[in-house]
PDB file of N, CA and C in Angstrom:
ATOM      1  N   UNK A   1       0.852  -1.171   0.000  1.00  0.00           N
ATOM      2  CA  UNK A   1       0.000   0.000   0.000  1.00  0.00           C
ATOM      3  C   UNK A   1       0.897   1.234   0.000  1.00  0.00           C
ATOM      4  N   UNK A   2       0.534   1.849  -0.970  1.00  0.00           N
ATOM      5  CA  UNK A   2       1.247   3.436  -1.011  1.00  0.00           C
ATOM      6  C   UNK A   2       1.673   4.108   0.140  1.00  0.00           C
ATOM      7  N   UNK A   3       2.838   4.683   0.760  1.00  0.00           N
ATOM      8  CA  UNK A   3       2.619   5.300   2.226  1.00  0.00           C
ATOM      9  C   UNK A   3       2.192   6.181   2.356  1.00  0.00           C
ATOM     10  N   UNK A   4       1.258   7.336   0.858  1.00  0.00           N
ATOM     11  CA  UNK A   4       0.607   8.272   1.055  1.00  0.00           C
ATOM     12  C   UNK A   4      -0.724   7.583   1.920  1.00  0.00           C
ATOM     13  N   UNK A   5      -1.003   6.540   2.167  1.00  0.00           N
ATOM     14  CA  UNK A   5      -2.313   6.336   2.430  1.00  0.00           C
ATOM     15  C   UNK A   5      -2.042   5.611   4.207  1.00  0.00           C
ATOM     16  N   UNK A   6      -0.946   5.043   4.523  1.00  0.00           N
ATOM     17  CA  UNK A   6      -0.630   4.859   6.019  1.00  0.00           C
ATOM     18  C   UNK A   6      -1.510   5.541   6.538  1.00  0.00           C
ATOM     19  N   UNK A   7      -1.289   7.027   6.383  1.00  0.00           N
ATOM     20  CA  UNK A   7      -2.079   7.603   7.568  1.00  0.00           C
ATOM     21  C   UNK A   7      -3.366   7.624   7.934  1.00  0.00           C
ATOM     22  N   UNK A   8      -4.237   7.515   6.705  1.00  0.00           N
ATOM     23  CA  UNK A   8      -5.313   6.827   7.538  1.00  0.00           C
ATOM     24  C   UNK A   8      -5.575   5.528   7.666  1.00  0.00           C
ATOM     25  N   UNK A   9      -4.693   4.286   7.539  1.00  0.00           N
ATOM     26  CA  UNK A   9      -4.709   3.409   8.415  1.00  0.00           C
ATOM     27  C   UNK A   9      -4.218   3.642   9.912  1.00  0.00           C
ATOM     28  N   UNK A  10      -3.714   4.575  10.123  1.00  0.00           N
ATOM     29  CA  UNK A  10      -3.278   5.059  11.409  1.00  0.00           C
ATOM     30  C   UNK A  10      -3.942   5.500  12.140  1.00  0.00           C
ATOM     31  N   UNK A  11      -4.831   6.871  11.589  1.00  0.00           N
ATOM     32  CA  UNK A  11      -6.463   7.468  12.216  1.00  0.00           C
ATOM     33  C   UNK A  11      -5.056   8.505  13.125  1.00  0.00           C
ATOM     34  N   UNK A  12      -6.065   9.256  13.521  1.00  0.00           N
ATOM     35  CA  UNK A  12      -6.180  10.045  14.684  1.00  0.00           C
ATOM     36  C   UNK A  12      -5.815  10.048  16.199  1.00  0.00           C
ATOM     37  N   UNK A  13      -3.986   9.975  16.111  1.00  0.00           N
ATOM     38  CA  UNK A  13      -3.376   9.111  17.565  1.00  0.00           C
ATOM     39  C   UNK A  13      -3.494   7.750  17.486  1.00  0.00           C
ATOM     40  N   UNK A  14      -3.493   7.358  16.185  1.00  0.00           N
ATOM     41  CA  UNK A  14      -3.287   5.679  15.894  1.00  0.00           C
ATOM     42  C   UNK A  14      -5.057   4.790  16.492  1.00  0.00           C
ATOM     43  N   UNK A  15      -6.110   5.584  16.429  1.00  0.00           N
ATOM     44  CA  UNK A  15      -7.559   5.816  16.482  1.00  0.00           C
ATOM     45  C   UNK A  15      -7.574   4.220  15.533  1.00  0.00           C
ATOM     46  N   UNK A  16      -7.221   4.292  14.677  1.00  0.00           N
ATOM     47  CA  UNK A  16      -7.830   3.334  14.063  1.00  0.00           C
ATOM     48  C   UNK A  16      -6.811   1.768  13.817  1.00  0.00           C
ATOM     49  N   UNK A  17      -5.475   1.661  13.909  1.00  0.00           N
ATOM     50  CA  UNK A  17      -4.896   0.982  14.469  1.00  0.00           C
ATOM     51  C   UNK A  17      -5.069   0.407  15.659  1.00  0.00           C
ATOM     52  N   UNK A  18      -5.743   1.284  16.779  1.00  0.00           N
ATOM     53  CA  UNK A  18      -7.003   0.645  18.060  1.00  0.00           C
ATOM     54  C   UNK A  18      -7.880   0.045  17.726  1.00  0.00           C
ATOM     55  N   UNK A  19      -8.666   0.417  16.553  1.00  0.00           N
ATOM     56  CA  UNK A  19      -9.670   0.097  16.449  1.00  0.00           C
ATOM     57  C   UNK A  19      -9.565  -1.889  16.014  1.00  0.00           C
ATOM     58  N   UNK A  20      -8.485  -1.716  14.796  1.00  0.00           N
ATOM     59  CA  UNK A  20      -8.672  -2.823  14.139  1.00  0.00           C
ATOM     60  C   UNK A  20      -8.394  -3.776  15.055  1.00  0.00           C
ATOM     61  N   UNK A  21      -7.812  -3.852  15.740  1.00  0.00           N
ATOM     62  CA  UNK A  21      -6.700  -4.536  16.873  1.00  0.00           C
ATOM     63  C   UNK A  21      -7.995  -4.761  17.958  1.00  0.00           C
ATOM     64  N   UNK A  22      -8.960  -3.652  18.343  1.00  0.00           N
ATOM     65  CA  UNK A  22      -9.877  -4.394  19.293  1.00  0.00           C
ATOM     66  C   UNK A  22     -11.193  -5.014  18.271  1.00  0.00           C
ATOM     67  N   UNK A  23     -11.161  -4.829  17.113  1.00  0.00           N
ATOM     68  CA  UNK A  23     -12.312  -6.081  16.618  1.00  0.00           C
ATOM     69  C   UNK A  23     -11.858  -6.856  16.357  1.00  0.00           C
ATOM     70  N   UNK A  24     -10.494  -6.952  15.377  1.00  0.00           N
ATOM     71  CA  UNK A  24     -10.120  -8.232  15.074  1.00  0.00           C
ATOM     72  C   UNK A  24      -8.961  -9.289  15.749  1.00  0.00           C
ATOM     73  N   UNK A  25      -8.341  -8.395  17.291  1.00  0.00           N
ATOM     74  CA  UNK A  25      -7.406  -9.474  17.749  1.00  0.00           C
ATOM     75  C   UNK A  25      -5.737  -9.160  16.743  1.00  0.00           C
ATOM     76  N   UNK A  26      -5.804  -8.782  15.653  1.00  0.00           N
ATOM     77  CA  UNK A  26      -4.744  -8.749  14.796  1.00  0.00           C
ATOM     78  C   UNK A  26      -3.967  -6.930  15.097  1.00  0.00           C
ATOM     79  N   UNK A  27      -2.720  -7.416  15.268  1.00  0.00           N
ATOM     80  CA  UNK A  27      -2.182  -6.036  14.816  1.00  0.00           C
ATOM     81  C   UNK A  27      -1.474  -5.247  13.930  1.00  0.00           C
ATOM     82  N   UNK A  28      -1.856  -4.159  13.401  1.00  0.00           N
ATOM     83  CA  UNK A  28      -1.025  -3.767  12.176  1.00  0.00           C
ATOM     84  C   UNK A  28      -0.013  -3.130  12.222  1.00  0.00           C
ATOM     85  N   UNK A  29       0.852  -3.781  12.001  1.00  0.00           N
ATOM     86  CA  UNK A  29       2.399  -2.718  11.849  1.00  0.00           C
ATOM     87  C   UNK A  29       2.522  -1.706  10.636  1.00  0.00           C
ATOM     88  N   UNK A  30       2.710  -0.106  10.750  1.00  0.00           N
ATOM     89  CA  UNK A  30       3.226  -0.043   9.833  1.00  0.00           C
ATOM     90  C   UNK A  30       3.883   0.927  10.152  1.00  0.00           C
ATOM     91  N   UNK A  31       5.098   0.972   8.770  1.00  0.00           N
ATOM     92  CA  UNK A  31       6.560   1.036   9.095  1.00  0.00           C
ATOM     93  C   UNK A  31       7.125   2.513   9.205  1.00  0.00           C
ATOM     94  N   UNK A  32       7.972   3.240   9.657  1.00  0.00           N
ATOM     95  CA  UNK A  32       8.032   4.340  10.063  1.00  0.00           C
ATOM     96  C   UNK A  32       8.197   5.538   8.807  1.00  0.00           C
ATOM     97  N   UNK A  33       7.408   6.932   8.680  1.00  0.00           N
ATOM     98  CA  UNK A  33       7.944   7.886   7.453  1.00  0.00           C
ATOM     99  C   UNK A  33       9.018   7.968   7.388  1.00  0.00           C
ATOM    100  N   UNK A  34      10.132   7.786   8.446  1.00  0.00           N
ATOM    101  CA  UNK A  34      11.733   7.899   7.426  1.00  0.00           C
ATOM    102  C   UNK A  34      12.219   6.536   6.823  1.00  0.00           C
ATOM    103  N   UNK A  35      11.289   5.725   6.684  1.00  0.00           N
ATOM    104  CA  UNK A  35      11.920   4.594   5.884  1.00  0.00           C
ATOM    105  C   UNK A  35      11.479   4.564   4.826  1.00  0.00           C
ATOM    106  N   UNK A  36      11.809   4.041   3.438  1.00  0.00           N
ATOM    107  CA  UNK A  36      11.504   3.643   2.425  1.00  0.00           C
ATOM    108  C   UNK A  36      10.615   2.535   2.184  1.00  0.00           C
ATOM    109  N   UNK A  37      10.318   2.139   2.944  1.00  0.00           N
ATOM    110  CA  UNK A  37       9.554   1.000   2.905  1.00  0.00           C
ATOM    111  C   UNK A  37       7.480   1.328   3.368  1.00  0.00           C
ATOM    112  N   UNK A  38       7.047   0.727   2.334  1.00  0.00           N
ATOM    113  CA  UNK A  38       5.437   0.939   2.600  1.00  0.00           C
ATOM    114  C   UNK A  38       4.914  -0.159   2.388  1.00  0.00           C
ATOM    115  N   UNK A  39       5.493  -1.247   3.218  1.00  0.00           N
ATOM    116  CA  UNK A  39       5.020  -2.574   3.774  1.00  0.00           C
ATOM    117  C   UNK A  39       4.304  -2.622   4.990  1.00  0.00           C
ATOM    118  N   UNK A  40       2.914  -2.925   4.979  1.00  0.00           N
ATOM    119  CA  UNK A  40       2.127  -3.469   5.952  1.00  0.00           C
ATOM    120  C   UNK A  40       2.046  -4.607   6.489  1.00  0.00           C
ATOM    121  N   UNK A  41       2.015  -4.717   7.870  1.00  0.00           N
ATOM    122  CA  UNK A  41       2.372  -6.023   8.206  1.00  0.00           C
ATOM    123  C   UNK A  41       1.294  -6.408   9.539  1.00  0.00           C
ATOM    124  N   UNK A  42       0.596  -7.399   9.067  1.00  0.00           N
ATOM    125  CA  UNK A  42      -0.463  -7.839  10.024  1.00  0.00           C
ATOM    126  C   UNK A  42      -0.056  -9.120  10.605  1.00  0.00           C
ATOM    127  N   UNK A  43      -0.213  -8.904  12.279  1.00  0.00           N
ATOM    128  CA  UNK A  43      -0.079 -10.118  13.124  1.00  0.00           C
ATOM    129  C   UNK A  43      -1.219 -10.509  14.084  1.00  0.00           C
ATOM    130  N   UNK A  44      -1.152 -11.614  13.624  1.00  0.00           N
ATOM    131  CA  UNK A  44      -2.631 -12.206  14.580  1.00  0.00           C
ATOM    132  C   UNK A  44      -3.102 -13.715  14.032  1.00  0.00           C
ATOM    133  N   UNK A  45      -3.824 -14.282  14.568  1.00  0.00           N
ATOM    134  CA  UNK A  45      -4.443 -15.595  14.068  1.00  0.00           C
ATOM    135  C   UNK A  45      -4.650 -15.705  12.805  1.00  0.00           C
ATOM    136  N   UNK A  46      -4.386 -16.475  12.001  1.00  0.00           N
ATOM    137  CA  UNK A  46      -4.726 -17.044  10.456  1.00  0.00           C
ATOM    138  C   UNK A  46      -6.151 -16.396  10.625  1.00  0.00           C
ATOM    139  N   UNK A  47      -6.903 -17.417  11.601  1.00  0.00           N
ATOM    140  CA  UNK A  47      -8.506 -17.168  11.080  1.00  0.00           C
ATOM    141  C   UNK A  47      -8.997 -15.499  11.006  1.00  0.00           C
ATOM    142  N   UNK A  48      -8.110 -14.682  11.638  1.00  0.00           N
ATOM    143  CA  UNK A  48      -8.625 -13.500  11.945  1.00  0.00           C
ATOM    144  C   UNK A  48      -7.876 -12.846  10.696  1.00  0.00           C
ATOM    145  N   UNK A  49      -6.845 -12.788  10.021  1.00  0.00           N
ATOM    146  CA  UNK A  49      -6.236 -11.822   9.051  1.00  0.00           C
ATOM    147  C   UNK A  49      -7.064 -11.005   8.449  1.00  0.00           C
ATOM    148  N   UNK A  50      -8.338 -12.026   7.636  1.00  0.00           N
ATOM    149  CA  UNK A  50      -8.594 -11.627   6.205  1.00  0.00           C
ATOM    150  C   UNK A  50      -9.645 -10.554   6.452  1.00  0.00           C
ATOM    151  N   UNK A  51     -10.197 -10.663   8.358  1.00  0.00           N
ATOM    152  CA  UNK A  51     -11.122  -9.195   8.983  1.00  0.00           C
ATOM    153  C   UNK A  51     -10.016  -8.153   8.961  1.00  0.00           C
ATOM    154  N   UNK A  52      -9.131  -8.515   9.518  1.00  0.00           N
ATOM    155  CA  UNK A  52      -7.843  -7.381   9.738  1.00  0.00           C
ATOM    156  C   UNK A  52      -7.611  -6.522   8.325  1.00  0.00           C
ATOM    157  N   UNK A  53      -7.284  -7.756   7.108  1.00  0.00           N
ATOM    158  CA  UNK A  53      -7.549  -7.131   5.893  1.00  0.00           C
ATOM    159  C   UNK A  53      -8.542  -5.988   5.393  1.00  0.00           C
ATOM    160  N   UNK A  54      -9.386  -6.508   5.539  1.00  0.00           N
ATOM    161  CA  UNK A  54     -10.714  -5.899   5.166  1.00  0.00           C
ATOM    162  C   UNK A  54     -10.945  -4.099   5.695  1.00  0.00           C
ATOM    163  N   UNK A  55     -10.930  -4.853   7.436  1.00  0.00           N
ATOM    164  CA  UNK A  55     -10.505  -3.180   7.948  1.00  0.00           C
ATOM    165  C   UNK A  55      -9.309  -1.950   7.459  1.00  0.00           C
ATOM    166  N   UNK A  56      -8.381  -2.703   7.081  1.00  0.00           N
ATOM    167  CA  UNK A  56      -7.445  -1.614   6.740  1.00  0.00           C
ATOM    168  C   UNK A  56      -7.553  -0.898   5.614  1.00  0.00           C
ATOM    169  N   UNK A  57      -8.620  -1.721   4.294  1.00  0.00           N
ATOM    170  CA  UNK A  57      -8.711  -1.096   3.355  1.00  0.00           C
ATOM    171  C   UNK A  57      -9.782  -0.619   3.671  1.00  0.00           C
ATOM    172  N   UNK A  58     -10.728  -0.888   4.394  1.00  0.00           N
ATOM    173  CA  UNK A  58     -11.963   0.018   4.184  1.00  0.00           C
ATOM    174  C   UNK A  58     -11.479   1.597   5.053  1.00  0.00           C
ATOM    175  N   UNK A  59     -10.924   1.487   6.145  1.00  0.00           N
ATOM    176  CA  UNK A  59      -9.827   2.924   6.233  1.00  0.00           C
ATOM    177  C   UNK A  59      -9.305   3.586   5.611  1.00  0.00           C
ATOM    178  N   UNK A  60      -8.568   3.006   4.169  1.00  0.00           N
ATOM    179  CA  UNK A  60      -8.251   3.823   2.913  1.00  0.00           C
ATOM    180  C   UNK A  60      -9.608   4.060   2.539  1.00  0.00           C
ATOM    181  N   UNK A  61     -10.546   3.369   1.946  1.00  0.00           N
ATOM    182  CA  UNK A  61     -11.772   3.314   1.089  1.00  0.00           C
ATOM    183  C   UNK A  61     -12.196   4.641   1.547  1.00  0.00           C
ATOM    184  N   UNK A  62     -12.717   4.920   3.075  1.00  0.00           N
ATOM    185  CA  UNK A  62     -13.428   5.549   3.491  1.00  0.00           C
ATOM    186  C   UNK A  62     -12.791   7.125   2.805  1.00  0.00           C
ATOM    187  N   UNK A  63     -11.423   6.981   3.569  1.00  0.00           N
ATOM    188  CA  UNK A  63     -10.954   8.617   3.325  1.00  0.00           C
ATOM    189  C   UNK A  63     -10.602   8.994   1.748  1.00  0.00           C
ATOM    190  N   UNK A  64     -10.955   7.808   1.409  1.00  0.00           N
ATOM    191  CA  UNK A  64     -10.803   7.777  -0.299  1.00  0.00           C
ATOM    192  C   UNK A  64     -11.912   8.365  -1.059  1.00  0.00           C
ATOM    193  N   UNK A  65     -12.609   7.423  -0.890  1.00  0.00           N
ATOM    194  CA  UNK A  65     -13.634   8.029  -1.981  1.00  0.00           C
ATOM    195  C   UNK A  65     -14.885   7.601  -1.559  1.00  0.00           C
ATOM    196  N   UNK A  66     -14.794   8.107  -0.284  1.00  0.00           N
ATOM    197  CA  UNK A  66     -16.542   8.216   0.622  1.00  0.00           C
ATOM    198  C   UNK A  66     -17.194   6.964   0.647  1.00  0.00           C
ATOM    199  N   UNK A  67     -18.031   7.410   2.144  1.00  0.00           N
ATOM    200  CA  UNK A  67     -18.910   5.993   2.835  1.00  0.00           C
ATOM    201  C   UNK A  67     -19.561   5.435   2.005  1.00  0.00           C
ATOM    202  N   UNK A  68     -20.268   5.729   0.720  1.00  0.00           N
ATOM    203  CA  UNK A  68     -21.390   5.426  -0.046  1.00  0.00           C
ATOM    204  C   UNK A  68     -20.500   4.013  -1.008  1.00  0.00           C
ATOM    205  N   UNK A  69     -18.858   4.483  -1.690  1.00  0.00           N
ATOM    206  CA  UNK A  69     -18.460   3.401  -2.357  1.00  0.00           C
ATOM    207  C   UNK A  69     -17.747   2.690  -1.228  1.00  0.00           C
ATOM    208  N   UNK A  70     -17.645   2.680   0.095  1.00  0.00           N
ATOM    209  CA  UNK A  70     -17.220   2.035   0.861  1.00  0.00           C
ATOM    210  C   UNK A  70     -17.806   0.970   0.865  1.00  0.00           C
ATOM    211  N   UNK A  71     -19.276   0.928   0.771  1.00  0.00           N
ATOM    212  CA  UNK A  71     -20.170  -0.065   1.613  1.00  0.00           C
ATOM    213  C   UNK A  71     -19.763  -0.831   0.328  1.00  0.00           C
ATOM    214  N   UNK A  72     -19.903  -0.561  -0.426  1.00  0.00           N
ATOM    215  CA  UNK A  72     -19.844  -1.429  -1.676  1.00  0.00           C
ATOM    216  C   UNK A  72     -18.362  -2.629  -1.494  1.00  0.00           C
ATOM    217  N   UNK A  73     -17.378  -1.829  -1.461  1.00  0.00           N
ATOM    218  CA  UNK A  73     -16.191  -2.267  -1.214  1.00  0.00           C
ATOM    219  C   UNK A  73     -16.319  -2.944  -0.066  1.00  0.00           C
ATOM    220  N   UNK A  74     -16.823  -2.789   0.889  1.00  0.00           N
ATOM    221  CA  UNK A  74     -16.672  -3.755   2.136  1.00  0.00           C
ATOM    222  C   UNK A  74     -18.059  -5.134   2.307  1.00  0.00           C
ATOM    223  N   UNK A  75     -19.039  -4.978   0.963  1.00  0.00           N
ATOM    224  CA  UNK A  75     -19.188  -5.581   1.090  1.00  0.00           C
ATOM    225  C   UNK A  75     -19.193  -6.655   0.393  1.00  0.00           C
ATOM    226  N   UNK A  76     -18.029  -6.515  -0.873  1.00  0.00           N
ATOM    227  CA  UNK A  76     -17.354  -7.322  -2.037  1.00  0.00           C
ATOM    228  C   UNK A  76     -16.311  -7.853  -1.126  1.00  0.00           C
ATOM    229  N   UNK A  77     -15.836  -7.203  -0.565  1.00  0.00           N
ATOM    230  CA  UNK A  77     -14.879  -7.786   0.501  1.00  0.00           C
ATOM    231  C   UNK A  77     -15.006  -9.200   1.901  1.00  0.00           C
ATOM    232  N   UNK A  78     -16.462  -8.664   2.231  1.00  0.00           N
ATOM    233  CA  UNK A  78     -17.188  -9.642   2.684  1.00  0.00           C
ATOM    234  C   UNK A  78     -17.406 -11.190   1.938  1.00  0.00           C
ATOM    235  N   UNK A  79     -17.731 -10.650   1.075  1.00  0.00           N
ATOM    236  CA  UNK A  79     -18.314 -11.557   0.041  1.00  0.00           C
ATOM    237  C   UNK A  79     -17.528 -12.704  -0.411  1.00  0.00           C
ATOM    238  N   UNK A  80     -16.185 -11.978  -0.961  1.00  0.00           N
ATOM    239  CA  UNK A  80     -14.643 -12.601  -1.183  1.00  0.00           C
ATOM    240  C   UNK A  80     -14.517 -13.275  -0.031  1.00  0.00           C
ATOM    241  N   UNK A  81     -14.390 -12.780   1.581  1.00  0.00           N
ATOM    242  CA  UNK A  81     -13.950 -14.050   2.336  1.00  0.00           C
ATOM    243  C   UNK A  81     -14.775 -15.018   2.245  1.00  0.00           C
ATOM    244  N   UNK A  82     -15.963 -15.022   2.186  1.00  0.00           N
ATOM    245  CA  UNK A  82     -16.860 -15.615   2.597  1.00  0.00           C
ATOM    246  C   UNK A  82     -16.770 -17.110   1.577  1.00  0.00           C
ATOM    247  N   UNK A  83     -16.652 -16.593   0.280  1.00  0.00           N
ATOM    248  CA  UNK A  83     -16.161 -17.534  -0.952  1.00  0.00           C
ATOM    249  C   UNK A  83     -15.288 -18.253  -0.555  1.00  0.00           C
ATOM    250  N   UNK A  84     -14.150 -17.511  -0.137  1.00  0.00           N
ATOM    251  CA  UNK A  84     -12.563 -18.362   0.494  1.00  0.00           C
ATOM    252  C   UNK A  84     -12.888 -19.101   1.603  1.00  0.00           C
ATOM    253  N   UNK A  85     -13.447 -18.913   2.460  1.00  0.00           N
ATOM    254  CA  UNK A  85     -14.163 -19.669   3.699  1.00  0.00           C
ATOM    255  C   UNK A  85     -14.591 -20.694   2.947  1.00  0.00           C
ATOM    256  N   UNK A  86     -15.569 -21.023   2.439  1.00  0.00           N
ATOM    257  CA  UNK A  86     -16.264 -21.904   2.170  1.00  0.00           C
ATOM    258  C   UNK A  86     -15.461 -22.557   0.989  1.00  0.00           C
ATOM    259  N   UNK A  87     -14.821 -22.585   0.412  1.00  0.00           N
ATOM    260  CA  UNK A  87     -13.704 -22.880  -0.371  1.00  0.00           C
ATOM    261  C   UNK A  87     -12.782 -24.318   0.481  1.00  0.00           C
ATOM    262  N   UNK A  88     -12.769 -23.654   1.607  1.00  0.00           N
ATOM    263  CA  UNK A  88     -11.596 -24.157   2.451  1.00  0.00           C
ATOM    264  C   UNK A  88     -11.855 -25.029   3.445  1.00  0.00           C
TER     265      UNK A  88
END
């Protein structure tokens, strides 16, 4: 993910890095502005990632391009695990 967009996976005093971490159990690392690097890195249970996933982009989504194509996106996103779940 671009590191123009970290920051709002970060939120407001790391607001939303709380957030993901108290629904999904998973935590997101990401890596500091003086590094070159815009690798995200999620730790937590297998079964829990692909919520952890979900949240971090719908945090971009949101400050992206508004709640209305969010829902959409989060709930193609839904949809996708749900496929892989049952897949598996």
């Amino acid at each position: 993910m671009k590191k123009s967009q970290h920051k709002y996976i970060i939120g407001t005093k790391g607001q939303n890095l709380q957030e993901i971490l108290a629904e999904t159990g998973v935590s997101v690392e990401v890596p500091p502005l003086d590094t070159p690097s815009d690798t995200i890195t999620l730790r937590g249970d297998a079964d829990k990632l692909g919520m952890a996933l979900t949240a971090v982009y719908t945090k971009v989504s949101i400050a992206h391009i508004g709640c209305r194509m969010c829902i959409h996106l989060c709930l193609w996103y839904t949809c996708m695990l749900t496929v892989l779940d049952d897949a598996s």
